[in-house]
N, C-alpha and C. Protein backbone atom coordinates (compact mmCIF):
# COMPACT_ATOMS: atom_id res chain seq x y z
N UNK A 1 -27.42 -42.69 2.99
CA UNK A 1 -27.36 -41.70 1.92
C UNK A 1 -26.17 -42.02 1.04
N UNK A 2 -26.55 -42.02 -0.05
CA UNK A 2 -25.39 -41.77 -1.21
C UNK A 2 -24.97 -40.84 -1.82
N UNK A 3 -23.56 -40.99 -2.55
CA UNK A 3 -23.16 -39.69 -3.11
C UNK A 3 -24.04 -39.04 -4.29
N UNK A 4 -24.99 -39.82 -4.78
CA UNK A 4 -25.83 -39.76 -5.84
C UNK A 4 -27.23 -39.13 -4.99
N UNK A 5 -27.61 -39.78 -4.13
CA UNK A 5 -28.88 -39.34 -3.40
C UNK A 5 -28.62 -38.13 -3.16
N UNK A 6 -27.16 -37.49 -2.84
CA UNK A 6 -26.71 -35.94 -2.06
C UNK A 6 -26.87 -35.27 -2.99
N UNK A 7 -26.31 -35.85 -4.41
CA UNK A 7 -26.09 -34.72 -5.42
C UNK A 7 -27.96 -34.28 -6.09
N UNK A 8 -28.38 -35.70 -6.22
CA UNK A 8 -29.72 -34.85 -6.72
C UNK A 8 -30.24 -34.57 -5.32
N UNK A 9 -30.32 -34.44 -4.38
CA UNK A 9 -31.11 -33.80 -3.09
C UNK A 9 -30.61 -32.03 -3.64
N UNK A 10 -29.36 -31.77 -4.08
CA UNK A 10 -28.33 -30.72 -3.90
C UNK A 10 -29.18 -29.63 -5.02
N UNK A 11 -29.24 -30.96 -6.56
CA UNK A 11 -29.48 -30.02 -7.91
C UNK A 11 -31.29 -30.06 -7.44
N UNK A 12 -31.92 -30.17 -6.81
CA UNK A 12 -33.46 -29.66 -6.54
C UNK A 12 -33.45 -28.21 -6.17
N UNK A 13 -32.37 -28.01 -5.80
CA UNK A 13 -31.99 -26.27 -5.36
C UNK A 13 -31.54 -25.44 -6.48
N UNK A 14 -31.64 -26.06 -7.55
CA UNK A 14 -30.95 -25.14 -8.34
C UNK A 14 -31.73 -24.00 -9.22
N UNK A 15 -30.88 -22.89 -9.17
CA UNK A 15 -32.21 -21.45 -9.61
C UNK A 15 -32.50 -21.23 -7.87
N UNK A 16 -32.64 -21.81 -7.49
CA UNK A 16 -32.92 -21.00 -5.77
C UNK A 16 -31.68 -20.14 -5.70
N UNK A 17 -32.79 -18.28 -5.44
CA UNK A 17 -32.04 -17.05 -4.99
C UNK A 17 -30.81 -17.67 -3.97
N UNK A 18 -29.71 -16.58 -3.43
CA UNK A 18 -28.57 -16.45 -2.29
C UNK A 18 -29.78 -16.08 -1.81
N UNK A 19 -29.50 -16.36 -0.38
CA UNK A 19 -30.26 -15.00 0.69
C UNK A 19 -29.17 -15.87 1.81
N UNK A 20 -29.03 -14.70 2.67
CA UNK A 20 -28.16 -14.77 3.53
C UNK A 20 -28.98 -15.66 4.36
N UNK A 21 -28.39 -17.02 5.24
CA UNK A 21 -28.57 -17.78 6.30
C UNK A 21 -29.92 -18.30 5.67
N UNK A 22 -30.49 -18.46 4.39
CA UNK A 22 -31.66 -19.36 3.88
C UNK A 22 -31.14 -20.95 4.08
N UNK A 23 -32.80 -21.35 4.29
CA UNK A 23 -32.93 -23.13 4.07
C UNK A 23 -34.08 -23.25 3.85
N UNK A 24 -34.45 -22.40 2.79
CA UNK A 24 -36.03 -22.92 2.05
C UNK A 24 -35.71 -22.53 0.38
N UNK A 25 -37.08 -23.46 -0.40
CA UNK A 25 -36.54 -23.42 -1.57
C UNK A 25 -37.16 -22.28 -2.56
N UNK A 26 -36.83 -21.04 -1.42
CA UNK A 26 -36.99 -19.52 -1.73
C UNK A 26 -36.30 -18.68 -1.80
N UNK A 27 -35.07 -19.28 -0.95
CA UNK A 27 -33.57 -18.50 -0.71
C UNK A 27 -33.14 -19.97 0.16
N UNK A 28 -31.47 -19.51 -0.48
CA UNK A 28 -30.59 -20.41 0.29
C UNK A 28 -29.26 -19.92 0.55
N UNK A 29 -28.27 -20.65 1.11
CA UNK A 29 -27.14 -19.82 0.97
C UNK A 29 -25.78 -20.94 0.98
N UNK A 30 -25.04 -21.24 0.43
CA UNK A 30 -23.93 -21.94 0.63
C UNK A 30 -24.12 -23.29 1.39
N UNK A 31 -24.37 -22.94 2.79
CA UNK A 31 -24.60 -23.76 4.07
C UNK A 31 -25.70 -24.18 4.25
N UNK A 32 -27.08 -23.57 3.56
CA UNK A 32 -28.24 -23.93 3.79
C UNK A 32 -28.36 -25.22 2.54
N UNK A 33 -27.67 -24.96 1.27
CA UNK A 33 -27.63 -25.71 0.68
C UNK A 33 -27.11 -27.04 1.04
N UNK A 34 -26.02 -27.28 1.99
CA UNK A 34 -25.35 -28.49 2.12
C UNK A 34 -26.74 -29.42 3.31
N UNK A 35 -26.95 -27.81 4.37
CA UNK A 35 -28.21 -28.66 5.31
C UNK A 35 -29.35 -29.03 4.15
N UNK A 36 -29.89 -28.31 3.43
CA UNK A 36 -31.50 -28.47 3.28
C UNK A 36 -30.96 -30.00 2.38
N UNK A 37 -30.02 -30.17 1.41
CA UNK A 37 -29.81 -31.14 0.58
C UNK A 37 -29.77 -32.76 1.81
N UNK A 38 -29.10 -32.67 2.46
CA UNK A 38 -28.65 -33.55 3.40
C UNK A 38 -30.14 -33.94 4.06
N UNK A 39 -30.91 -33.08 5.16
CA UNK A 39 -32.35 -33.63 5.26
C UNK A 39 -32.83 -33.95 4.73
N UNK A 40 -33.07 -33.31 3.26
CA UNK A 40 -33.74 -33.81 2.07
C UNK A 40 -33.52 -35.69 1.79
N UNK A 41 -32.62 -35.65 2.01
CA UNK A 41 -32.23 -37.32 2.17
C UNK A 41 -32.40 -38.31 3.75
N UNK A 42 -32.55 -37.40 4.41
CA UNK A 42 -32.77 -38.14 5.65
C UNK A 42 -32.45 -37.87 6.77
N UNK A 43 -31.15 -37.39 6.38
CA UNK A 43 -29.91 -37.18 7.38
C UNK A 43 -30.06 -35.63 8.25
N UNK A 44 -30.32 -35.62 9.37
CA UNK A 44 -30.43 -34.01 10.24
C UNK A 44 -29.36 -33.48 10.41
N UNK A 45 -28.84 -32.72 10.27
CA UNK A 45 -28.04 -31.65 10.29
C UNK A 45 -28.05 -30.49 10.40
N UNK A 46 -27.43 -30.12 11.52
CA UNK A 46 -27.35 -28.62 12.64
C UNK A 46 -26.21 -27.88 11.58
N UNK A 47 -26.58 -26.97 11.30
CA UNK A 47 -25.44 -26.07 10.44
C UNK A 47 -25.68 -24.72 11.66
N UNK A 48 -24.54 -23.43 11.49
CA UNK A 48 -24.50 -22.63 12.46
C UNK A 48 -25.69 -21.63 11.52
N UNK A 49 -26.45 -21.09 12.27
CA UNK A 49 -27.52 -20.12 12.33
C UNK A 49 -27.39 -18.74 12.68
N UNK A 50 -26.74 -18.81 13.22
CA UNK A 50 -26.61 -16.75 13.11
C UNK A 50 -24.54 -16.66 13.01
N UNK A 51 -24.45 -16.14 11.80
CA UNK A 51 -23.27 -15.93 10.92
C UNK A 51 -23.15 -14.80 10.13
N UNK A 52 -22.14 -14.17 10.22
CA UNK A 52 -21.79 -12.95 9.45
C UNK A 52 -22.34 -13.13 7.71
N UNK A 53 -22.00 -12.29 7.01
CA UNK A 53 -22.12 -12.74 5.62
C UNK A 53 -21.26 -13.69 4.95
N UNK A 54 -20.35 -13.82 5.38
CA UNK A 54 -19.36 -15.00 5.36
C UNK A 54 -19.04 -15.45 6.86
N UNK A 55 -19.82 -16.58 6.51
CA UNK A 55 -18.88 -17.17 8.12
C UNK A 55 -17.78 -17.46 7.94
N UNK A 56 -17.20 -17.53 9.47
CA UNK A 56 -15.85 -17.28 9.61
C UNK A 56 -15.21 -19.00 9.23
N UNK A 57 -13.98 -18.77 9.35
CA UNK A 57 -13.44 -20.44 9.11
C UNK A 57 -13.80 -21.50 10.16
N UNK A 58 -13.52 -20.57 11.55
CA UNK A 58 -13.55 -21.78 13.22
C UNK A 58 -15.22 -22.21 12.50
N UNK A 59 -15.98 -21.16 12.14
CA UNK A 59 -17.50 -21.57 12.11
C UNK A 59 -17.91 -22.93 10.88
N UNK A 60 -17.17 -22.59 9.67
CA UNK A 60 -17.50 -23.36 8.84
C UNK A 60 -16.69 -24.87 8.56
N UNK A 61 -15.60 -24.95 8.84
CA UNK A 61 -14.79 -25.83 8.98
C UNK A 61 -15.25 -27.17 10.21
N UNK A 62 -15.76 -26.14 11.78
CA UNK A 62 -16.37 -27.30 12.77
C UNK A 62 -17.82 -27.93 12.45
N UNK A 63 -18.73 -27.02 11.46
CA UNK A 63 -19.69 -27.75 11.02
C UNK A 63 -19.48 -28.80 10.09
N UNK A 64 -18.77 -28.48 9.23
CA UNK A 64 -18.41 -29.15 8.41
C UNK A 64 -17.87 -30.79 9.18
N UNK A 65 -16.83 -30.59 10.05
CA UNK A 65 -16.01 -31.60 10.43
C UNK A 65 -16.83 -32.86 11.69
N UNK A 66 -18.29 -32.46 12.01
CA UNK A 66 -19.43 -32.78 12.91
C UNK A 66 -19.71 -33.68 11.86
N UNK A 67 -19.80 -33.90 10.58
CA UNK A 67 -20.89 -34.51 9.85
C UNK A 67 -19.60 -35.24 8.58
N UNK A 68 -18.54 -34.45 8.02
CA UNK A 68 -17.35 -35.36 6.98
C UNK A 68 -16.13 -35.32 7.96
N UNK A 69 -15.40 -36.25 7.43
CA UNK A 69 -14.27 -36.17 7.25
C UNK A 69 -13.65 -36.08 6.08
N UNK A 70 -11.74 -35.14 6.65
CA UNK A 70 -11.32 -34.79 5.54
C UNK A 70 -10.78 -35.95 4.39
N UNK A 71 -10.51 -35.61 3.61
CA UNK A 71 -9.70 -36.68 2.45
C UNK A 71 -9.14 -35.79 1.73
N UNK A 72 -7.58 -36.45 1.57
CA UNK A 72 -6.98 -35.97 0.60
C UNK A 72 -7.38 -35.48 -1.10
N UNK A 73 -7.31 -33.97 -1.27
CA UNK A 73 -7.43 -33.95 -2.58
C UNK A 73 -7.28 -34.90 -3.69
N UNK A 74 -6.84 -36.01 -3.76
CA UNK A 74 -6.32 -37.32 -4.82
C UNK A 74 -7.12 -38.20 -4.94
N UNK A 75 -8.10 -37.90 -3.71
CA UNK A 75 -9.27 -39.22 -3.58
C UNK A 75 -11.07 -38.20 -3.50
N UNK A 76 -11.05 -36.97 -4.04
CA UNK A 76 -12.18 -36.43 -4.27
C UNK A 76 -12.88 -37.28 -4.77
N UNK A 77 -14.36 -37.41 -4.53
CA UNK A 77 -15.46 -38.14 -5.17
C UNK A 77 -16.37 -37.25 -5.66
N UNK A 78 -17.43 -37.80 -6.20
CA UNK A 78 -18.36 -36.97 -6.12
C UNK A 78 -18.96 -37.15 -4.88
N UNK A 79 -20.17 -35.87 -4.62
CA UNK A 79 -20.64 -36.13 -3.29
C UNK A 79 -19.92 -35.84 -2.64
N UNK A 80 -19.07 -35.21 -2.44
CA UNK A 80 -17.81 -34.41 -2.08
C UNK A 80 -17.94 -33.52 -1.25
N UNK A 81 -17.67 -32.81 0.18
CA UNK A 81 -18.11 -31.00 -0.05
C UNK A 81 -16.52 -30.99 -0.19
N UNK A 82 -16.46 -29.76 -0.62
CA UNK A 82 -15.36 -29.20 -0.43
C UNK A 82 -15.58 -27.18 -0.14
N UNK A 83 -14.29 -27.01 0.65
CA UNK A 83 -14.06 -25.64 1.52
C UNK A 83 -13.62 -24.92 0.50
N UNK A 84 -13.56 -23.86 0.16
CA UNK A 84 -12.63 -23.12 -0.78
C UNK A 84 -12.39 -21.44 -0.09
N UNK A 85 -11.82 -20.67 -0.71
CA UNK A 85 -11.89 -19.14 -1.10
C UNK A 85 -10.40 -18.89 0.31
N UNK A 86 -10.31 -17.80 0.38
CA UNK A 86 -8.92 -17.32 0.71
C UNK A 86 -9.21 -17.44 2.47
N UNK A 87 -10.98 -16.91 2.91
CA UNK A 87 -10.73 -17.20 4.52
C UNK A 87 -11.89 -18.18 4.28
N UNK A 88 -11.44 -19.34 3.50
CA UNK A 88 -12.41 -20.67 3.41
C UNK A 88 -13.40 -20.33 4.37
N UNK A 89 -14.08 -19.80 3.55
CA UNK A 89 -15.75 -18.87 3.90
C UNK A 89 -17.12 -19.73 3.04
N UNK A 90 -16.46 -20.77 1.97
CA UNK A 90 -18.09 -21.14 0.69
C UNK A 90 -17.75 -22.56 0.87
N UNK A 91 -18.94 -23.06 0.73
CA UNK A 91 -18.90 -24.40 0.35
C UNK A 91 -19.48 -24.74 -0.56
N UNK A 92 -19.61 -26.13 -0.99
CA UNK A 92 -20.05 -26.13 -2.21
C UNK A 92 -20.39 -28.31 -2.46
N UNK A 93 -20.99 -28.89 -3.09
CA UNK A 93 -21.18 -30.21 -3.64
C UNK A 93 -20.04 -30.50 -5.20
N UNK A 94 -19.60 -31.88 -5.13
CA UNK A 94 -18.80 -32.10 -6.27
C UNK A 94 -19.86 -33.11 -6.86
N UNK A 95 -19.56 -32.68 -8.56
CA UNK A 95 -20.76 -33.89 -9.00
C UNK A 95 -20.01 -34.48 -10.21
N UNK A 96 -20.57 -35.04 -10.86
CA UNK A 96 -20.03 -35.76 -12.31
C UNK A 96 -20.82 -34.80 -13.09
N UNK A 97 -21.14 -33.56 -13.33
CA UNK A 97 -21.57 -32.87 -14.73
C UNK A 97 -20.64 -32.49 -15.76
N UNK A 98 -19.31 -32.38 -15.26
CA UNK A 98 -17.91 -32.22 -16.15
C UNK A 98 -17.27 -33.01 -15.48
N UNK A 99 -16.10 -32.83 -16.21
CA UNK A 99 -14.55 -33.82 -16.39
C UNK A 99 -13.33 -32.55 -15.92
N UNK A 100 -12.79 -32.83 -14.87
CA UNK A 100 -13.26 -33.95 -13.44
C UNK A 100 -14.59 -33.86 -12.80
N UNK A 101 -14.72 -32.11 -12.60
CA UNK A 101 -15.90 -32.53 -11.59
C UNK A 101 -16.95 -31.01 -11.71
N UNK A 102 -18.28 -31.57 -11.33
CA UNK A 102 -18.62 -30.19 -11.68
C UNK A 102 -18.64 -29.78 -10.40
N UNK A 103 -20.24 -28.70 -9.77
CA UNK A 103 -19.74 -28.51 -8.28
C UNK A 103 -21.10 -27.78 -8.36
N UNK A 104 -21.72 -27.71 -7.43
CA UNK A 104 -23.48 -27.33 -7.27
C UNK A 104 -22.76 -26.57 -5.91
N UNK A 105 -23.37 -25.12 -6.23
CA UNK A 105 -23.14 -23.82 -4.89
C UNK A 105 -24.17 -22.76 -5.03
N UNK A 106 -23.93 -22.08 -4.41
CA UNK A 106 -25.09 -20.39 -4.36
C UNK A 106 -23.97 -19.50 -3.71
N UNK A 107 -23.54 -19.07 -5.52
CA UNK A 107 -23.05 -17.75 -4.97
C UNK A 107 -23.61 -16.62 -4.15
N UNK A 108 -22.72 -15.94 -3.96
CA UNK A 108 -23.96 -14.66 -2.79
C UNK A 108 -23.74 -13.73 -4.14
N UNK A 109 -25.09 -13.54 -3.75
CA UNK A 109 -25.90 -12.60 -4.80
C UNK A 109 -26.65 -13.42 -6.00
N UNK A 110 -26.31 -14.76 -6.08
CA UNK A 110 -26.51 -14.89 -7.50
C UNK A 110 -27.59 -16.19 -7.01
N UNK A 111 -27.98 -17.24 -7.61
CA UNK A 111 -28.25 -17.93 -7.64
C UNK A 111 -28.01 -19.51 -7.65
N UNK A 112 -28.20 -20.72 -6.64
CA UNK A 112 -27.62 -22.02 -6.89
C UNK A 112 -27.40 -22.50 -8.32
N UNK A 113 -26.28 -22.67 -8.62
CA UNK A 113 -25.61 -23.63 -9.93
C UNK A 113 -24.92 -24.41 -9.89
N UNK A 114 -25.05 -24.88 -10.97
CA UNK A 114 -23.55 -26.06 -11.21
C UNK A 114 -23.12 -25.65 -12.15
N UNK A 115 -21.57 -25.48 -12.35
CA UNK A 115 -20.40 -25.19 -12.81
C UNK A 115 -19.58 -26.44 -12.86
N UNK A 116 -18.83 -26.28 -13.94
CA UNK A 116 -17.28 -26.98 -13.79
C UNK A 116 -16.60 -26.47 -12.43
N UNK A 117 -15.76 -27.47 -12.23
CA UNK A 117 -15.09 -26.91 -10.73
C UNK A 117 -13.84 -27.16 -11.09
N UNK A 118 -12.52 -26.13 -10.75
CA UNK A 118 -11.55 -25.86 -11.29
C UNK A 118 -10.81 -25.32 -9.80
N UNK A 119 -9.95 -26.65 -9.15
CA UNK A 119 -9.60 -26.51 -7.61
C UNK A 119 -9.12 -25.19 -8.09
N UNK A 120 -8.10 -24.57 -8.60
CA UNK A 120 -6.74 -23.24 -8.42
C UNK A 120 -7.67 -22.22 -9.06
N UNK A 121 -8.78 -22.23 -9.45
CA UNK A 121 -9.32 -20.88 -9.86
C UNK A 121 -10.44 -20.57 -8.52
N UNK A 122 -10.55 -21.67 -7.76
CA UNK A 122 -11.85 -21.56 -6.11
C UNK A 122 -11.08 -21.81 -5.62
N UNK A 123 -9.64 -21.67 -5.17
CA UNK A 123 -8.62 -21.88 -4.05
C UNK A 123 -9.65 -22.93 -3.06
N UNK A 124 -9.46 -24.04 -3.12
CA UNK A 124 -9.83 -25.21 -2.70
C UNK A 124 -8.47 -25.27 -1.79
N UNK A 125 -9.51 -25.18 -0.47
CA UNK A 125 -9.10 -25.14 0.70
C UNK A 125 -9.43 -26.57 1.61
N UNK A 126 -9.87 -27.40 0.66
CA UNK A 126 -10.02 -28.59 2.29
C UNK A 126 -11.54 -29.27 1.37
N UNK A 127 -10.91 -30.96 1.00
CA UNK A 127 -11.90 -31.58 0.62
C UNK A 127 -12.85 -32.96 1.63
N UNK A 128 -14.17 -32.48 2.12
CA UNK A 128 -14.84 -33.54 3.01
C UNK A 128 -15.60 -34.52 2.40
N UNK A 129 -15.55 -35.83 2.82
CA UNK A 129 -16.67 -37.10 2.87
C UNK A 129 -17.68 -36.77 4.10
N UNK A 130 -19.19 -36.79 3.53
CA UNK A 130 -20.49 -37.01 4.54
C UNK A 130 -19.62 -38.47 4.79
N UNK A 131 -19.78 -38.13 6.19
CA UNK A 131 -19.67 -39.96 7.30
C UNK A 131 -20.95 -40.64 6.89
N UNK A 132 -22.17 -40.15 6.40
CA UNK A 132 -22.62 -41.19 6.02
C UNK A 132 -23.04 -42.46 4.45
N UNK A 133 -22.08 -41.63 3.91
CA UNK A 133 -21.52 -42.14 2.57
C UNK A 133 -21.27 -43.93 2.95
């Protein structure tokens, strides 16, 4: 898989509703987005399945750390995930749609988008490489 294969696996979700703990392209949620994008390319991936409305950090951080490793903020790519928010609860894809970077997510409540991504306004908490990059 490539960082390019992740990102369009990622933007096929986009306009797909939040729904809490979704991985169909009827509802999704943060985490369902990083799994359903990732199979979508090949790659299987166990994300946690029964989670509060925000999972907790131990929860999202060890899934996360099963499948990337971290990298220093200085060496973000695209194809990126990165952790954010105050109890690094969201995740999210980094892409090339802006300068630096844009970022494909599903807010809760709202719907998967891509946005500009602006680390100090999403308190960017912790940036990962897929190991199979």
């Amino acid at each position: 898989m490539t960082p390019e294969q992740f990102i369009a696996a990622a933007r096929k979700y986009l306009g797909v509703p939040w729904q809490h703990q979704g991985r169909t392209r009827f509802g999704i949620d943060c985490i369902g987005l990083l799994v359903c994008a990732a199979q979508d390319c090949g790659f299987k991936v166990g994300g946690p399945i029964a989670y509060g409305r925000e999972p907790t950090k131990t929860e999202l951080v060890s899934m996360i750390r099963r499948y990337c490793s971290l990298v220093p903020k200085s060496q973000q790519q695209i194809g990126d995930v990165v952790i954010m928010g105050a109890r690094e609860s969201h995740v999210g894809v980094l892409t090339d749609a802006f300068i630096p970077f844009g970022f494909i997510h599903v807010p809760t409540n709202g719907t998967c988008c891509e946005v500009s991504f602006d680390a100090g306004v999403c308190e960017l908490r912790g940036t990962y490489r897929p190991k199979v990059f």
